[in-house]
PDB file of N, CA and C in Angstrom:
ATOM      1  N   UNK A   1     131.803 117.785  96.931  1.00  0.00           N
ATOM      2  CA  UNK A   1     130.495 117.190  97.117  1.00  0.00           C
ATOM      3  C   UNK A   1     129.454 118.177  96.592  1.00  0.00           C
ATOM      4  N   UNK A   2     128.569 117.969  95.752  1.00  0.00           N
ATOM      5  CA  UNK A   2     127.343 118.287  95.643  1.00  0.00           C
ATOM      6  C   UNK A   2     126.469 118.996  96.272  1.00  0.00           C
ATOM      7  N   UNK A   3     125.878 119.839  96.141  1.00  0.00           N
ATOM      8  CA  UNK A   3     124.696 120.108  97.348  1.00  0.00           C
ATOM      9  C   UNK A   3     123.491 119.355  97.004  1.00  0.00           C
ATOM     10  N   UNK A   4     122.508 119.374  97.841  1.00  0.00           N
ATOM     11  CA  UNK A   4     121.548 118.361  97.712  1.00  0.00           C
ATOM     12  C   UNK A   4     120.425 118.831  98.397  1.00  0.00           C
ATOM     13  N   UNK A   5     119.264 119.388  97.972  1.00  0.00           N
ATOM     14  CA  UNK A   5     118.194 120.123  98.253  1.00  0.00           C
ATOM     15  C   UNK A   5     117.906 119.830  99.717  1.00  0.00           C
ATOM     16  N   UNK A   6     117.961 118.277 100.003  1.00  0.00           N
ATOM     17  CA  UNK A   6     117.875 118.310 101.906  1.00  0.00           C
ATOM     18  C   UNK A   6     119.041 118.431 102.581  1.00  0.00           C
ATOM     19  N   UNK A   7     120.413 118.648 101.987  1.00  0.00           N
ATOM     20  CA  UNK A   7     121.304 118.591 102.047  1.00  0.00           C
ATOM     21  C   UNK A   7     121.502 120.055 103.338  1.00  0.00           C
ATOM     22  N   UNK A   8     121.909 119.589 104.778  1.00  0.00           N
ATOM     23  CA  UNK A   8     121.942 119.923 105.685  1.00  0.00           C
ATOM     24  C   UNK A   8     123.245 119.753 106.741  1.00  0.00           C
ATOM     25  N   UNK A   9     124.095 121.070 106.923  1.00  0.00           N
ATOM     26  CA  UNK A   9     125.280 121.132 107.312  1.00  0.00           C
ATOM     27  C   UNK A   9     125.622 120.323 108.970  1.00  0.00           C
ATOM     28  N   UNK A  10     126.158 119.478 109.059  1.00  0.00           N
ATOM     29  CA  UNK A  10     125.949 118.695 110.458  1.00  0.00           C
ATOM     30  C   UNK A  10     127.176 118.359 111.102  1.00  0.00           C
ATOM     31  N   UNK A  11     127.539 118.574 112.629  1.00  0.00           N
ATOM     32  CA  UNK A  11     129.092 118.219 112.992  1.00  0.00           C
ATOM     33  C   UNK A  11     128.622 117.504 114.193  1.00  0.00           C
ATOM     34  N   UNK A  12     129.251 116.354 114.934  1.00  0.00           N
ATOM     35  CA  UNK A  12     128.866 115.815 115.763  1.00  0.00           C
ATOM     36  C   UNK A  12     128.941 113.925 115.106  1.00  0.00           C
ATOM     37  N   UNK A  13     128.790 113.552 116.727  1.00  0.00           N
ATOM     38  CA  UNK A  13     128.643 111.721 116.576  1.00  0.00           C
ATOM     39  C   UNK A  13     127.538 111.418 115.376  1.00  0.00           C
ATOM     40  N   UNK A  14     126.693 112.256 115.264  1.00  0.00           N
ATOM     41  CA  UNK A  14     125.750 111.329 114.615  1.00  0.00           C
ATOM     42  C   UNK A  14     125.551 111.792 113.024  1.00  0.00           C
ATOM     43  N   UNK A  15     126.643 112.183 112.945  1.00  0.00           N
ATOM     44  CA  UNK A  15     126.633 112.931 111.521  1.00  0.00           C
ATOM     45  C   UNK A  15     126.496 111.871 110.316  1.00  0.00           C
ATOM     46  N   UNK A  16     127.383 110.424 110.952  1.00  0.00           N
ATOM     47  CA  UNK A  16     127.371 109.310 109.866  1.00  0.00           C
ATOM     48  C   UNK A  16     126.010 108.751 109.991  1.00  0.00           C
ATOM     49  N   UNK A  17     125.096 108.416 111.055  1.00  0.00           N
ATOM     50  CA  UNK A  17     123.635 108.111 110.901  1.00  0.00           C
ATOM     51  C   UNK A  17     122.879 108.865 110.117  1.00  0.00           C
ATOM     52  N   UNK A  18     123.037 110.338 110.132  1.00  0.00           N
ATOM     53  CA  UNK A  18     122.304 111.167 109.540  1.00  0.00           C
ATOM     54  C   UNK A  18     122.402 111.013 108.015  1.00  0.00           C
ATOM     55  N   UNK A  19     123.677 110.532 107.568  1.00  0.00           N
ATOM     56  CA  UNK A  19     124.262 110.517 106.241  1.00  0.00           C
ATOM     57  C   UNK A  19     123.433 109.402 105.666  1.00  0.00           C
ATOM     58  N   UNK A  20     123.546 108.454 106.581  1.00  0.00           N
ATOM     59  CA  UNK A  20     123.289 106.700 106.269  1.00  0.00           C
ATOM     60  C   UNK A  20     121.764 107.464 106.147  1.00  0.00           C
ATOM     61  N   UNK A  21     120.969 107.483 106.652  1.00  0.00           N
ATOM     62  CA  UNK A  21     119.633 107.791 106.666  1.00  0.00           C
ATOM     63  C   UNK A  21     119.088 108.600 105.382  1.00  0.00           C
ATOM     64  N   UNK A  22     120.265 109.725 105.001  1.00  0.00           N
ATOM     65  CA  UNK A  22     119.354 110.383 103.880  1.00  0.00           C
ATOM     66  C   UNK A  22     120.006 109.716 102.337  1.00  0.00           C
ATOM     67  N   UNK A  23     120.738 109.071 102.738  1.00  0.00           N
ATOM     68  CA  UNK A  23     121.293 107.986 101.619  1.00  0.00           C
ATOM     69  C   UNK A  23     119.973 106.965 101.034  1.00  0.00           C
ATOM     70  N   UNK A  24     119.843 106.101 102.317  1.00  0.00           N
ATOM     71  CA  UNK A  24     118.846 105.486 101.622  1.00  0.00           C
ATOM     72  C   UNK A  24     117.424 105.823 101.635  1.00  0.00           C
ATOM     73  N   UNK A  25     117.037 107.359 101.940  1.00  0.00           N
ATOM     74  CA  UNK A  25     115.837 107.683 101.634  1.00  0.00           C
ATOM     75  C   UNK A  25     115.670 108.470 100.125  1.00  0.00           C
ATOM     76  N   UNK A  26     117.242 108.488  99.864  1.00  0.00           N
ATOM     77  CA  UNK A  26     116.801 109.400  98.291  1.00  0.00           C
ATOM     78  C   UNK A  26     117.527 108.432  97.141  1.00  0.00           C
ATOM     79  N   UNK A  27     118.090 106.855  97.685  1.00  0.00           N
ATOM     80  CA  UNK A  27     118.394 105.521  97.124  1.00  0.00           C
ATOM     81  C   UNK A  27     117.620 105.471  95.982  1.00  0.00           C
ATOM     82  N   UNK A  28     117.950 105.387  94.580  1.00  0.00           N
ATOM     83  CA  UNK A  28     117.239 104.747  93.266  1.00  0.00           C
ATOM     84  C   UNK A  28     116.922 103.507  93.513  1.00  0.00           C
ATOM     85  N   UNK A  29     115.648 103.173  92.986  1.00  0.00           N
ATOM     86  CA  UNK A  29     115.283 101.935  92.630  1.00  0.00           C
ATOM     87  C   UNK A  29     115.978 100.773  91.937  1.00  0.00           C
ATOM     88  N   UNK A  30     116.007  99.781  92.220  1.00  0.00           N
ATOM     89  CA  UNK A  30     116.886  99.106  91.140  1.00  0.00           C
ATOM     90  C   UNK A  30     116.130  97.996  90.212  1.00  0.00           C
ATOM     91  N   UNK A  31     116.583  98.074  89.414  1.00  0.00           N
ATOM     92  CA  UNK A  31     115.798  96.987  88.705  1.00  0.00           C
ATOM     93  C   UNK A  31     116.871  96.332  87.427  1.00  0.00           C
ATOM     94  N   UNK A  32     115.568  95.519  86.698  1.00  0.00           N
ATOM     95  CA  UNK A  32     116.403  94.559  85.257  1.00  0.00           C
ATOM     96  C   UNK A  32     115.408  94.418  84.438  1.00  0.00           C
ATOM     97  N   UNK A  33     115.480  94.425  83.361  1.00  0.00           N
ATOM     98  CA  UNK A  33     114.956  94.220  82.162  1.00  0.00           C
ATOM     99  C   UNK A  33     115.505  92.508  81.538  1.00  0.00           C
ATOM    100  N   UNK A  34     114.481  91.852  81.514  1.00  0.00           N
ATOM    101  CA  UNK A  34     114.640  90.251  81.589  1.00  0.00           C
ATOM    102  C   UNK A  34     113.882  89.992  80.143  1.00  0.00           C
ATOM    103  N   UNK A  35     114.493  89.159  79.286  1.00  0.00           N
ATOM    104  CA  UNK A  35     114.253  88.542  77.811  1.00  0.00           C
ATOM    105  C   UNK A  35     113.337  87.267  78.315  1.00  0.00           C
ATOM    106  N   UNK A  36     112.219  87.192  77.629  1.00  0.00           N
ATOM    107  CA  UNK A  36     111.698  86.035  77.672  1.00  0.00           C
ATOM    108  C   UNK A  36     111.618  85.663  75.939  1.00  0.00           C
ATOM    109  N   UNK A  37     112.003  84.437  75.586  1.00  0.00           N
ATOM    110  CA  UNK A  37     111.546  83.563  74.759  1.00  0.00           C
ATOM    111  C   UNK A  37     110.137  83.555  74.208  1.00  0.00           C
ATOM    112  N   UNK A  38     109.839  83.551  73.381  1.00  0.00           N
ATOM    113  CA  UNK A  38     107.882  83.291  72.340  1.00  0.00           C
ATOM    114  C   UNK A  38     107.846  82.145  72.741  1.00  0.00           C
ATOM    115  N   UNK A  39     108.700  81.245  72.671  1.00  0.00           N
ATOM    116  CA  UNK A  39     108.293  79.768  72.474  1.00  0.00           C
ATOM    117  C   UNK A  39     108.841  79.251  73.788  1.00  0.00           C
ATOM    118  N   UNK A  40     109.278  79.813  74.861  1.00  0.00           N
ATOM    119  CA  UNK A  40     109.409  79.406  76.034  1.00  0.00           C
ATOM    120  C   UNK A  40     110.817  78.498  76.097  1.00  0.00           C
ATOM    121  N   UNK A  41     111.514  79.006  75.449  1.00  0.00           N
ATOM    122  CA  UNK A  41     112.684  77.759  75.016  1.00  0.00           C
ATOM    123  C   UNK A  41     113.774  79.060  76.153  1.00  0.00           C
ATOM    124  N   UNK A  42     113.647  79.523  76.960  1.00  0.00           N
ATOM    125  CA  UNK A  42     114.368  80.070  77.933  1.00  0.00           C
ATOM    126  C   UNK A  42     113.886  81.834  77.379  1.00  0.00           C
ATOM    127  N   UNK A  43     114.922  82.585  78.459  1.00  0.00           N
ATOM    128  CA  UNK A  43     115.419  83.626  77.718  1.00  0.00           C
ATOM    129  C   UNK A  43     116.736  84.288  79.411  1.00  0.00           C
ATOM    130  N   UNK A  44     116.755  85.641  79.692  1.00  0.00           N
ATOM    131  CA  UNK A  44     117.766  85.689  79.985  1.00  0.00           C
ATOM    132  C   UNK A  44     118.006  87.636  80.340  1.00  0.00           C
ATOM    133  N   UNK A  45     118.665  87.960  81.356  1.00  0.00           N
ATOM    134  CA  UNK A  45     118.938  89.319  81.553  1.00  0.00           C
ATOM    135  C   UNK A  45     119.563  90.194  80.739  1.00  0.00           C
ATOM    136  N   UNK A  46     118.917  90.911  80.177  1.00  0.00           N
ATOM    137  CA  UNK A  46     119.396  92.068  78.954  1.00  0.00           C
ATOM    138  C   UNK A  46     120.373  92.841  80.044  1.00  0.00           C
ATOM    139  N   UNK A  47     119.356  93.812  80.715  1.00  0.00           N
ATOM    140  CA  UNK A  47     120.013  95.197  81.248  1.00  0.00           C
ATOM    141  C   UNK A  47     119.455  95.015  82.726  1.00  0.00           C
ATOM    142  N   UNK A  48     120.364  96.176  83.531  1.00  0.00           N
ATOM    143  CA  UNK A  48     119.990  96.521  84.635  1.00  0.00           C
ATOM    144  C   UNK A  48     119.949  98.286  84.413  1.00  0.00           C
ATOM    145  N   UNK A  49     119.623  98.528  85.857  1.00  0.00           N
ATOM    146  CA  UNK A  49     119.004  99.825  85.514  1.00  0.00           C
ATOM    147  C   UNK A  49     119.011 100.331  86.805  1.00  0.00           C
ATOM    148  N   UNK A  50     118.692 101.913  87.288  1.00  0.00           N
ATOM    149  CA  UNK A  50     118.313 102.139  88.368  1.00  0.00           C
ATOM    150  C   UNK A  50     117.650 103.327  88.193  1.00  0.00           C
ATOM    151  N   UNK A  51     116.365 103.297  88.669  1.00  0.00           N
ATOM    152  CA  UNK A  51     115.113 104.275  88.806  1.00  0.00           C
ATOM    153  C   UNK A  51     115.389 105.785  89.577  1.00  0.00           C
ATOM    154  N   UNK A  52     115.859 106.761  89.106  1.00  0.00           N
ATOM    155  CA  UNK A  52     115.938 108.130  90.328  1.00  0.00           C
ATOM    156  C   UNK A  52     114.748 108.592  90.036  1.00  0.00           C
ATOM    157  N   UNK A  53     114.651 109.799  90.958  1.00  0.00           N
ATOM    158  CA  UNK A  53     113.162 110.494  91.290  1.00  0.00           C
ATOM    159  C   UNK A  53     112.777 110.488  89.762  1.00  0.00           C
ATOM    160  N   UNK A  54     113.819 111.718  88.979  1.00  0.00           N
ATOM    161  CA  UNK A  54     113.629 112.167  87.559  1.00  0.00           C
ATOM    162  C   UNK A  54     113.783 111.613  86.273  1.00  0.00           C
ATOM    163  N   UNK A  55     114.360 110.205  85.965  1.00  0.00           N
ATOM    164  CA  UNK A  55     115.241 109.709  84.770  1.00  0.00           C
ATOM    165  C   UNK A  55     114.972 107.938  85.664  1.00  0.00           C
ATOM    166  N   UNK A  56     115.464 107.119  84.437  1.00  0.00           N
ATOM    167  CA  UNK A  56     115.558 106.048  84.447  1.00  0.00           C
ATOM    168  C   UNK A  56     117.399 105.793  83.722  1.00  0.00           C
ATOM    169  N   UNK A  57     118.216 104.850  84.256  1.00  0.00           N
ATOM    170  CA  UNK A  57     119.519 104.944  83.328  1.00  0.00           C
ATOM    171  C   UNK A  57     119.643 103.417  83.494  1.00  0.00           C
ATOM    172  N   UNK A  58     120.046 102.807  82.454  1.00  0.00           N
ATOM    173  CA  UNK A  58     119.945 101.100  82.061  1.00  0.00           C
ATOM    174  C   UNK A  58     121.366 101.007  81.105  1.00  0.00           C
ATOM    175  N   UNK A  59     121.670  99.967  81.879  1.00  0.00           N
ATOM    176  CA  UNK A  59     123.087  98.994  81.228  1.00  0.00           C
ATOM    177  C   UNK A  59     123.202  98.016  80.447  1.00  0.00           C
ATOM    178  N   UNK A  60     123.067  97.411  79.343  1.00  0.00           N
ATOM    179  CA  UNK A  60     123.086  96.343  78.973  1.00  0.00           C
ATOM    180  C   UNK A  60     124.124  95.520  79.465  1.00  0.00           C
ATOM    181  N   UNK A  61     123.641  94.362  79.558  1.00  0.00           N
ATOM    182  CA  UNK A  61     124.389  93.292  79.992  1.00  0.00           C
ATOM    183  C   UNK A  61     125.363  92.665  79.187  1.00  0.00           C
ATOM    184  N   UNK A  62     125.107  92.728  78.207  1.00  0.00           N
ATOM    185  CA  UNK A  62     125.876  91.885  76.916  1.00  0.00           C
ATOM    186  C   UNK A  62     126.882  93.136  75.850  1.00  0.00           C
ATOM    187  N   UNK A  63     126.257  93.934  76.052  1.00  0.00           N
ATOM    188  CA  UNK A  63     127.052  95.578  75.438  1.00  0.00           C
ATOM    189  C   UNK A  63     127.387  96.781  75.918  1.00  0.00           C
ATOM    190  N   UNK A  64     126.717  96.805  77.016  1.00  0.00           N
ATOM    191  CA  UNK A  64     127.517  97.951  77.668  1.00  0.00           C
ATOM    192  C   UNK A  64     126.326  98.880  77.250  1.00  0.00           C
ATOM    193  N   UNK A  65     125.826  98.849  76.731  1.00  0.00           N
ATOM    194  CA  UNK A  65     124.655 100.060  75.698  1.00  0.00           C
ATOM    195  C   UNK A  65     124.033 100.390  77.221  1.00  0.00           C
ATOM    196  N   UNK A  66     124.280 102.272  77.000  1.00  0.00           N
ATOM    197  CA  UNK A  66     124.047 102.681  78.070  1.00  0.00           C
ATOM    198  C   UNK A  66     122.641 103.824  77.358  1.00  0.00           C
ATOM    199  N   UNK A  67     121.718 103.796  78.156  1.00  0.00           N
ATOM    200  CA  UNK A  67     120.082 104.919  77.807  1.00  0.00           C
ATOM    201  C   UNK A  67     119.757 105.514  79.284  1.00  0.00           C
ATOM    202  N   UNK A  68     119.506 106.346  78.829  1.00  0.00           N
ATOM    203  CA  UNK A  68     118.453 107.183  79.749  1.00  0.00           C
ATOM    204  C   UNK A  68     117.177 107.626  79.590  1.00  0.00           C
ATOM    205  N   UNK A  69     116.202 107.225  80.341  1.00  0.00           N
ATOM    206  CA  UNK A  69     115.122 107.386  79.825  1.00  0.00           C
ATOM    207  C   UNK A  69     114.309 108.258  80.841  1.00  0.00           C
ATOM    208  N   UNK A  70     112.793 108.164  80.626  1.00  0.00           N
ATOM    209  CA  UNK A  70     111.834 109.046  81.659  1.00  0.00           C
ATOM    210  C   UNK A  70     111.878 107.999  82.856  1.00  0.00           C
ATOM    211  N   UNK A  71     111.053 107.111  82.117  1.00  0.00           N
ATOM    212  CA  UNK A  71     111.200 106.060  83.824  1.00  0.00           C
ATOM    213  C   UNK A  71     111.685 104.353  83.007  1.00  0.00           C
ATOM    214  N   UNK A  72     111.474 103.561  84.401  1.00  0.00           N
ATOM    215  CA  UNK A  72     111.755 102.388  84.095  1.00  0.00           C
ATOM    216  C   UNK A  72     110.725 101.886  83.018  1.00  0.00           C
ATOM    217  N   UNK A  73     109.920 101.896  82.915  1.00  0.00           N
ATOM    218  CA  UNK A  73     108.964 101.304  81.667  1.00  0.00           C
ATOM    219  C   UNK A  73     109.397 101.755  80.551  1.00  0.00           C
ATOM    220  N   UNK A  74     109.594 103.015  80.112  1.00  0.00           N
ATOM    221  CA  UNK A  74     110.411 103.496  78.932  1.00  0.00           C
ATOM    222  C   UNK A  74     111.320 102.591  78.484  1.00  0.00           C
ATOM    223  N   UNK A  75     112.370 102.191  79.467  1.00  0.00           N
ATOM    224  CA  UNK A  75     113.433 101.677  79.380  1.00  0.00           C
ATOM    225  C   UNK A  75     113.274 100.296  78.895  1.00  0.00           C
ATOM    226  N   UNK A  76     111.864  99.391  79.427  1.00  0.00           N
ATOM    227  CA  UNK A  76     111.281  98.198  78.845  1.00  0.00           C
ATOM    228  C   UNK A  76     111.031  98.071  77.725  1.00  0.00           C
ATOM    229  N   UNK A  77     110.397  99.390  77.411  1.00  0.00           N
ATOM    230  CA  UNK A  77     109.520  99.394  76.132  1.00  0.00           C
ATOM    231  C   UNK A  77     110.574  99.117  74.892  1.00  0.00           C
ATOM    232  N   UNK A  78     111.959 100.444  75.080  1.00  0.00           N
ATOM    233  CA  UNK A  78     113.032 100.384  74.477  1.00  0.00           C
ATOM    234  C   UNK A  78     113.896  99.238  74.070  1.00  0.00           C
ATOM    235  N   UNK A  79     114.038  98.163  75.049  1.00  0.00           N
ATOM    236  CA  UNK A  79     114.284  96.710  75.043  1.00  0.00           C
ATOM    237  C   UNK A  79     113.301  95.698  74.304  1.00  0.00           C
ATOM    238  N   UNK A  80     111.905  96.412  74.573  1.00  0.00           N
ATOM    239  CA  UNK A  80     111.059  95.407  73.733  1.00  0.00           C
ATOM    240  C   UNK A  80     111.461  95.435  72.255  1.00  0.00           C
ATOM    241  N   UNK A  81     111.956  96.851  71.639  1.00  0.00           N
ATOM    242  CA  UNK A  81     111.982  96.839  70.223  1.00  0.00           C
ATOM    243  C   UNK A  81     113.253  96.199  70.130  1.00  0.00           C
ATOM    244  N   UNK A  82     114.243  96.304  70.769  1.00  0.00           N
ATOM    245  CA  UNK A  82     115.250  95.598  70.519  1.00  0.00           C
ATOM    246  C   UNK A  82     114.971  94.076  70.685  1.00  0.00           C
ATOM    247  N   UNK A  83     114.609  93.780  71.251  1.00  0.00           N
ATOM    248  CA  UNK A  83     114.038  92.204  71.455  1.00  0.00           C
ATOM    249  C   UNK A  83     113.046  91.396  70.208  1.00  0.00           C
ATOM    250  N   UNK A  84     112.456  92.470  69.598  1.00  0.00           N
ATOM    251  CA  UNK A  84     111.105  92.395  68.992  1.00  0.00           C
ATOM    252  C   UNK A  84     111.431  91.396  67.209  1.00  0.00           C
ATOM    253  N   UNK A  85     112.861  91.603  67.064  1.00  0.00           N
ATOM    254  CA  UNK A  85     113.174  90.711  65.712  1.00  0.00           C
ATOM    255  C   UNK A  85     113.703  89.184  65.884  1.00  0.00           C
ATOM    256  N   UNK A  86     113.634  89.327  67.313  1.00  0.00           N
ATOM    257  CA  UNK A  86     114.704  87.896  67.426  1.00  0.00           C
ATOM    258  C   UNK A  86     113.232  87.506  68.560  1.00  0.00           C
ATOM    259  N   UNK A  87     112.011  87.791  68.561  1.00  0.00           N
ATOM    260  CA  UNK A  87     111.079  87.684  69.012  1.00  0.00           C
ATOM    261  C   UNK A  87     110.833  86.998  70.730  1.00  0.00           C
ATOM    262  N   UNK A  88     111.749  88.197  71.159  1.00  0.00           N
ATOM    263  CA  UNK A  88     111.647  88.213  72.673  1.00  0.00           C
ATOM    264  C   UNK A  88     110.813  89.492  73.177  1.00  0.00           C
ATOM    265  N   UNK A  89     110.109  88.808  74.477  1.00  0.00           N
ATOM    266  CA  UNK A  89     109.164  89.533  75.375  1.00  0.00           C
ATOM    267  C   UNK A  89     110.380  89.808  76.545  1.00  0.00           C
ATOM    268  N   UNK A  90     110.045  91.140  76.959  1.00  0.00           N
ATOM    269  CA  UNK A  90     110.797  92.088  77.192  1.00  0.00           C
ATOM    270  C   UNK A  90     109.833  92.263  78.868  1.00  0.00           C
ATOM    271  N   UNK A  91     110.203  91.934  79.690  1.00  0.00           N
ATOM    272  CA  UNK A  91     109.497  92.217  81.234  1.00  0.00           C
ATOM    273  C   UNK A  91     110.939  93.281  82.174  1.00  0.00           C
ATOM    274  N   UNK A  92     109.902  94.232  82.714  1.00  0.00           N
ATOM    275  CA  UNK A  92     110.146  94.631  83.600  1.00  0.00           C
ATOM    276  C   UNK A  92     110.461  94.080  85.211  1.00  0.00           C
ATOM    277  N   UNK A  93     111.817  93.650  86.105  1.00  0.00           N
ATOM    278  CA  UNK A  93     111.432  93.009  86.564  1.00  0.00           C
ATOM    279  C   UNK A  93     112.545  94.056  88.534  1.00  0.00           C
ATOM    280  N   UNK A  94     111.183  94.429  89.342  1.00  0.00           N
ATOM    281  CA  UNK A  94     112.036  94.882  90.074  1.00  0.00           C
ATOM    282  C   UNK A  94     112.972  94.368  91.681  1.00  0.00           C
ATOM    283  N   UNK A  95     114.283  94.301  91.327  1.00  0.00           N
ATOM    284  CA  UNK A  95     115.067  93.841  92.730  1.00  0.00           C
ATOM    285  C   UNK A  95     114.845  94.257  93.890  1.00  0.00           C
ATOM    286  N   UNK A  96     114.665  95.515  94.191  1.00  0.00           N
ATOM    287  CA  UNK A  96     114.113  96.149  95.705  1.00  0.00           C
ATOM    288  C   UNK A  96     112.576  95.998  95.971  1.00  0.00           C
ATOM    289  N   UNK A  97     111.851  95.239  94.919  1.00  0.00           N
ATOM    290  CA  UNK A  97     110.263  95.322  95.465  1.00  0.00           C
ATOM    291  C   UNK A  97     110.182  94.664  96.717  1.00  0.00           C
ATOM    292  N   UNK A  98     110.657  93.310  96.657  1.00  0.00           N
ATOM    293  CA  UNK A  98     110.499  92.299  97.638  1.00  0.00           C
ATOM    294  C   UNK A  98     111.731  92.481  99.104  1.00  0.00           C
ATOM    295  N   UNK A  99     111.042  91.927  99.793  1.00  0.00           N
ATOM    296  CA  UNK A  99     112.668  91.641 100.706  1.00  0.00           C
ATOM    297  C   UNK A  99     113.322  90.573 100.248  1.00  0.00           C
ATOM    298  N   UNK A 100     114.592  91.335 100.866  1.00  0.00           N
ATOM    299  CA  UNK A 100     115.531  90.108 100.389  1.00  0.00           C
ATOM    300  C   UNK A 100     115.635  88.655 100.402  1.00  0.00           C
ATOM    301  N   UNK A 101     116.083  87.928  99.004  1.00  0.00           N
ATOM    302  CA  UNK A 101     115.585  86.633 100.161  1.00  0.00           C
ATOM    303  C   UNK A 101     116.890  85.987 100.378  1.00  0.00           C
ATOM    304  N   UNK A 102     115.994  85.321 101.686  1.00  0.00           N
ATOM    305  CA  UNK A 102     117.202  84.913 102.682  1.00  0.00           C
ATOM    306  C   UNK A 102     117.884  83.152 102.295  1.00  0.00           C
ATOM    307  N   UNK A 103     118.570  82.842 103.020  1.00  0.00           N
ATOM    308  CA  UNK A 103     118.563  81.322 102.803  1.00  0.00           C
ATOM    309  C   UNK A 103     117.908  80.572 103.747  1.00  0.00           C
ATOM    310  N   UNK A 104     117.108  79.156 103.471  1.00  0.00           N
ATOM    311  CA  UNK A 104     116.409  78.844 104.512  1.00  0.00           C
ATOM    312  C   UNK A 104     117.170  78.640 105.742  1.00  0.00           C
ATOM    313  N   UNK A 105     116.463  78.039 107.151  1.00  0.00           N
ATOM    314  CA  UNK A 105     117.370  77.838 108.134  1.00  0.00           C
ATOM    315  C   UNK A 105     118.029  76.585 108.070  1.00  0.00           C
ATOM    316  N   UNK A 106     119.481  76.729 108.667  1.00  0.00           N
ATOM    317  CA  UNK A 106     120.085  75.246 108.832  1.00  0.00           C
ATOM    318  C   UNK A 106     119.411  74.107 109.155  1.00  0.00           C
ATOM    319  N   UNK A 107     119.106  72.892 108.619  1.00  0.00           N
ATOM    320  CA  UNK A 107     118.481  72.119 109.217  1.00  0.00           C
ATOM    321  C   UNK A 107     118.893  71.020 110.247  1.00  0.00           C
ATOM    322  N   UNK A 108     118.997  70.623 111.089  1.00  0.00           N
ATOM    323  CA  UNK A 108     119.769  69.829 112.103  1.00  0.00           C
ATOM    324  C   UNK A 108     119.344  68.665 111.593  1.00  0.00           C
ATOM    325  N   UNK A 109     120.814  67.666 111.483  1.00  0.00           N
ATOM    326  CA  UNK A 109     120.985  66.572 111.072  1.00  0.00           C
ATOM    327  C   UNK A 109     119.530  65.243 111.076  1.00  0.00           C
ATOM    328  N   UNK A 110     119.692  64.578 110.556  1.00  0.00           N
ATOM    329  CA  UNK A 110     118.587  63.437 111.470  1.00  0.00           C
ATOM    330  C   UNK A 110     119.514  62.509 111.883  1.00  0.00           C
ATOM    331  N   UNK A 111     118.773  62.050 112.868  1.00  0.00           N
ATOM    332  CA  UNK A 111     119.801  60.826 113.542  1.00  0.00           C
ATOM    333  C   UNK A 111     118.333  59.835 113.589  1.00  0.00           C
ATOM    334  N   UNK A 112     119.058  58.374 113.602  1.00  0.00           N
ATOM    335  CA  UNK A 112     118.698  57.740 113.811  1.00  0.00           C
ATOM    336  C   UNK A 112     117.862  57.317 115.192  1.00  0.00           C
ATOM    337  N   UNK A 113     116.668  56.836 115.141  1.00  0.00           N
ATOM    338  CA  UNK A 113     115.546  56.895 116.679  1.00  0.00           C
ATOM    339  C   UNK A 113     116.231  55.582 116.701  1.00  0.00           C
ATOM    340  N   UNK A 114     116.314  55.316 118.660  1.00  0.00           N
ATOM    341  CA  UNK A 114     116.595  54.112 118.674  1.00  0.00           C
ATOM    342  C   UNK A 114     115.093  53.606 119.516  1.00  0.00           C
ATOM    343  N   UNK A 115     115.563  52.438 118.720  1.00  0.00           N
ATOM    344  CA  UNK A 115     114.106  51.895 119.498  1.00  0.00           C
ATOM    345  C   UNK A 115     113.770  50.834 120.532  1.00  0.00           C
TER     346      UNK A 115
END
């Protein structure tokens, strides 16, 4: 294992909370780089990606084409030129901004009112 600048020696029950906790406080961002169409005739997910403190690193979806960049916008911009001959708009688009979404609630049947 790594050391890790908050990285703090711990024995005891709560060692896996402590873990869980600094896991997702030093968690990358995640995101995707999404193709839009000029003419609105669709478009479609290039890459995914995930944001650390220092670097941006993005996957293409269709090739595997792996970059590293400064941040996530870099990584857009980089997609825009690739996008830019087959004249797709290139959006930044991020998965952890929002909460998750959920499914609505079950709805209970209707029954018939008698009258």
């Amino acid at each position: 294992m790594t050391d890790h600048p908050s990285r703090v020696p711990s024995r005891g029950g709560g060692a896996r909370a402590r873990l869980a906790r600094e896991a997702r406080s030093h968690a990358p961002r995640m995101y995707a780089i999404a193709y839009e169409a000029a003419d609105g005739g669709g478009g479609g997910i290039a890459a995914y990606g995930l944001q650390f403190a220092d670097r941006a690193e993005t996957v293409g979806v269709a090739d595997g084409h792996r970059s590293s960049s400064e941040t996530a916008a870099h990584a857009r911009a980089l997609y825009a030129r690739f996008g830019a001959p087959d004249d797709l708009t290139a959006h930044l688009v991020w998965l952890d901004a929002a909460a998750p979404v959920r499914p609505a609630p079950a709805r209970r049947p209707r029954t018939a009112r008698r009258r």
